[in-house]
Protein backbone atom coordinates (compact mmCIF):
# COMPACT_ATOMS: atom_id res chain seq x y z
CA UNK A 1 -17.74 -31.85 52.15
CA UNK A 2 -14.66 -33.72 51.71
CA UNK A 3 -14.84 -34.96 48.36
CA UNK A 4 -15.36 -34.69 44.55
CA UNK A 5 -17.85 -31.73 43.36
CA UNK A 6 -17.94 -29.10 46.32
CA UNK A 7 -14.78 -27.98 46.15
CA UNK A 8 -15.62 -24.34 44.24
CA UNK A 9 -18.82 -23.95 46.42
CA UNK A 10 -16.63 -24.32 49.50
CA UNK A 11 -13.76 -21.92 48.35
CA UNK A 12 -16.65 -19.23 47.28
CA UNK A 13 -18.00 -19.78 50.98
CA UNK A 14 -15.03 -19.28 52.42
CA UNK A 15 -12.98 -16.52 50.06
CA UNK A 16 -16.02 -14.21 49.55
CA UNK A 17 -16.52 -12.52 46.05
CA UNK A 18 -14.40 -15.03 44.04
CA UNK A 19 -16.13 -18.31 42.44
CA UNK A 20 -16.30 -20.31 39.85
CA UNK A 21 -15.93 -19.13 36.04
CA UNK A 22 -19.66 -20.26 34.43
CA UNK A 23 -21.03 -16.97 34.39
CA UNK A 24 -20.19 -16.02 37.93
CA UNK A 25 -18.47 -12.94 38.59
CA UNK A 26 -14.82 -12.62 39.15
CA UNK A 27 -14.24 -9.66 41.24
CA UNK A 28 -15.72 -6.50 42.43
CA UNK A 29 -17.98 -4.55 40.28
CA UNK A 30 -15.09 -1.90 39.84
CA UNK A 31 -12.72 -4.39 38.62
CA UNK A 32 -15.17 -5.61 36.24
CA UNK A 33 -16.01 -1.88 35.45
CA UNK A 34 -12.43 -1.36 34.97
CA UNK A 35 -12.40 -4.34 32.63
CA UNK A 36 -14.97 -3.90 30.31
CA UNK A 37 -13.92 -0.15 30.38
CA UNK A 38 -10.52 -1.62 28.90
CA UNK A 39 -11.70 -3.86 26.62
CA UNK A 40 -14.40 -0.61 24.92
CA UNK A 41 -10.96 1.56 24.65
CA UNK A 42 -9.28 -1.23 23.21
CA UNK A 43 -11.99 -1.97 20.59
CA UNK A 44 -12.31 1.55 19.55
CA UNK A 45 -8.99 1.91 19.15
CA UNK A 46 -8.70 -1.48 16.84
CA UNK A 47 -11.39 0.17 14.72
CA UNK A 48 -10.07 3.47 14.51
CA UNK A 49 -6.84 2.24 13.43
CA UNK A 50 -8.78 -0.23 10.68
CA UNK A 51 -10.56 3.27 9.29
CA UNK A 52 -7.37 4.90 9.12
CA UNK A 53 -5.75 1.92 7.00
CA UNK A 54 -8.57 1.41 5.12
CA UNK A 55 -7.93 5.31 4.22
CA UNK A 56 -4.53 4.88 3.32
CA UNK A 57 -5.17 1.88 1.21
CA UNK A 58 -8.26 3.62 -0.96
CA UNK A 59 -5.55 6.63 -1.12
CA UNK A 60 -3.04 4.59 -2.60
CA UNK A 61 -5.46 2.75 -4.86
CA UNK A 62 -6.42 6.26 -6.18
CA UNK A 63 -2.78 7.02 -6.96
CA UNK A 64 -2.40 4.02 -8.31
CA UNK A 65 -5.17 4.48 -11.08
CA UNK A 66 -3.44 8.09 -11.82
CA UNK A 67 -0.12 6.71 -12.18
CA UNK A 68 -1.69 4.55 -14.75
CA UNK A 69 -2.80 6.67 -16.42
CA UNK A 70 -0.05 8.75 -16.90
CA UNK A 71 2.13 5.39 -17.72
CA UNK A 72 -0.43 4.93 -20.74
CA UNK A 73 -0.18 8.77 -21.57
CA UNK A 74 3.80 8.45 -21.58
CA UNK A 75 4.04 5.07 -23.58
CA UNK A 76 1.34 7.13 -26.47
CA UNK A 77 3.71 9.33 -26.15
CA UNK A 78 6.84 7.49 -26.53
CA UNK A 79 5.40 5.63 -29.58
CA UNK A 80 4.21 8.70 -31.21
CA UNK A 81 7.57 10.03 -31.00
CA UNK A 82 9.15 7.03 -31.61
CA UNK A 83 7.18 7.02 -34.99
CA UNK A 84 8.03 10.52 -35.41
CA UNK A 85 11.60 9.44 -35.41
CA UNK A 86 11.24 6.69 -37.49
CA UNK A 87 9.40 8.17 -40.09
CA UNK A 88 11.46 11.31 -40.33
CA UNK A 89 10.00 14.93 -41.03
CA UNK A 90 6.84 15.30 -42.64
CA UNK A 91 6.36 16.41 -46.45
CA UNK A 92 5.90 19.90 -45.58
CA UNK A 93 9.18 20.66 -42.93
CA UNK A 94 12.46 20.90 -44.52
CA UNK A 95 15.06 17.29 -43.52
CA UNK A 96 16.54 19.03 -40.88
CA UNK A 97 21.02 18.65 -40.33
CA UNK A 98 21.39 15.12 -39.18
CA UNK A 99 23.33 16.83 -36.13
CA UNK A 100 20.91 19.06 -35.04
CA UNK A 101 18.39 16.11 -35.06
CA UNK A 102 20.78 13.89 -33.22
CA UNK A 103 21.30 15.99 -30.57
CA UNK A 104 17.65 17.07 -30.29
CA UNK A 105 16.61 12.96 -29.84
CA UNK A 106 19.58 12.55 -27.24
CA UNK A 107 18.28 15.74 -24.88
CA UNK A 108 14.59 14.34 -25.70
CA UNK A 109 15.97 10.30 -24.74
CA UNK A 110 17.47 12.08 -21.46
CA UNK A 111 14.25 13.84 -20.39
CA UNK A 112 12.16 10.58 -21.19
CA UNK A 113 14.83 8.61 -19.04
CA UNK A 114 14.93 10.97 -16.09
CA UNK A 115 10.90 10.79 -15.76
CA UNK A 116 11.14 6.80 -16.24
CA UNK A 117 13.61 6.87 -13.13
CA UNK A 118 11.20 9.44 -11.17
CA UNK A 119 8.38 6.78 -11.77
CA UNK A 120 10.03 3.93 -11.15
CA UNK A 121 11.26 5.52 -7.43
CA UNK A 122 7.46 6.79 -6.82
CA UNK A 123 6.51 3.48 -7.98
CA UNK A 124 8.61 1.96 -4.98
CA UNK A 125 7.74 3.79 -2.39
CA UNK A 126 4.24 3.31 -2.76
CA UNK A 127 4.78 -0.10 -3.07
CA UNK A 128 6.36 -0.28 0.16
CA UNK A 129 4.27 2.03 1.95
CA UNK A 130 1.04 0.25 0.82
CA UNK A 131 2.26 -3.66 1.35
CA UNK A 132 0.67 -6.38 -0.55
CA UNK A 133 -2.64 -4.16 -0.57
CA UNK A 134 -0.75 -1.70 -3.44
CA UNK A 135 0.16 -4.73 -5.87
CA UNK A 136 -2.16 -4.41 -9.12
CA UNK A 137 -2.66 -6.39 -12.26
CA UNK A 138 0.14 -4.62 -14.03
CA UNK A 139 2.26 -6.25 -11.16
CA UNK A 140 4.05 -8.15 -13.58
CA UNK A 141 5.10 -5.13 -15.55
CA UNK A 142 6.21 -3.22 -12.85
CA UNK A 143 8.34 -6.15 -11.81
CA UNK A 144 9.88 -6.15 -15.01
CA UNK A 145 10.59 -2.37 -15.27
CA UNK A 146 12.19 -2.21 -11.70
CA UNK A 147 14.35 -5.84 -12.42
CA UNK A 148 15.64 -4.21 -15.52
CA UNK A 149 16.07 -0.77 -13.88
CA UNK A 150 18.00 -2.37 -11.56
CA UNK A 151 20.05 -4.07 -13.93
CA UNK A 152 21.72 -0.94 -15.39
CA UNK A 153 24.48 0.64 -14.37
C-alpha cells in the first residue's frame, strides 16, 4: 500500500503500540494509567478548591447580612439621637449649660465618626477579599459612603 487510506494501518504495523486516535490506544497501559491517574488528581483538586470558595463566599455572605444589620442598628441610632438633639431635653431633665451639651455632642460626633471609618475599612476589605461575589443590593450605598469617605480630608 502506496496510496491514500493505509497510511495509519501501515505505521501501527510497523511502530507497534502507537495508532490512530478513534478510540485506539495511545501508549502503554502505564502511560495511560499514569494519565488518567493525573487527570483524577487534577479533578479532585478543581473540586476541592470550588468547596473551599464556595465556603468563603457563604462566609462572607453571612458577614455581610451582620454588617447590615448593624448599619440599620447604627442609622436607628443616629436618628434617635439626632432627634434627641434636635428636640432638646425632655420635660422632666433640667436644659442642661449649652457648653456642657456642646462638648458632650462633639465627643459623641467623634465616636460615631471613628466607627463609620472602622466600617467603611471592614467594608473594603471584604469587598476585595470576596470579588464581585461580595457586591449586594445596597451596592449603591456603599459606593456612595466610600466615594464620599474618600472625598474628605
Amino acid at each position: 500500500g502506496s496510496g491514500g487510506g493505509g497510511g495509519a494501518a501501515e505505521a501501527a504495523e510497523a511502530g507497534g503500540g502507537q495508532q490512530g486516535w478513534r478510540g485506539e490506544s495511545r501508549g502503554s497501559p502505564q502511560q495511560l494509567a499514569e494519565r488518567y491517574a493525573d487527570l483524577a488528581a487534577s479533578h479532585s483538586e478543581a473540586l476541592r478548591q470550588r468547596e473551599e470558595r464556595e465556603w468563603h463566599n457563604a462566609r462572607l455572605r453571612q458577614e455581610n447580612a451582620r454588617l447590615r444589620l448593624e448599619n440599620r442598628r447604627l442609622r436607628r441610632e443616629n436618628r434617635c439621637l439626632f432627634r434627641q438633639a434636635l428636640l432638646g431635653p425632655g420635660p422632666d431633665k433640667p436644659p442642661a449649660d449649652p457648653g456642657e451639651e456642646a462638648e458632650a455632642l462633639r465627643a459623641q460626633l467623634g465616636r460615631l465618626q471613628e466607627k463609620h471609618r472602622r466600617a467603611l475599612r471592614h467594608l473594603r476589605r471584604c469587598r476585595a477579599a470576596g470579588g464581585p461575589e461580595a457586591s449586594g443590593a445596597e451596592d449603591g450605598d456603599l459606593d456612595e459612603l466610600l466615594l464620599e469617605e474618600d472625598e474628605q480630608p
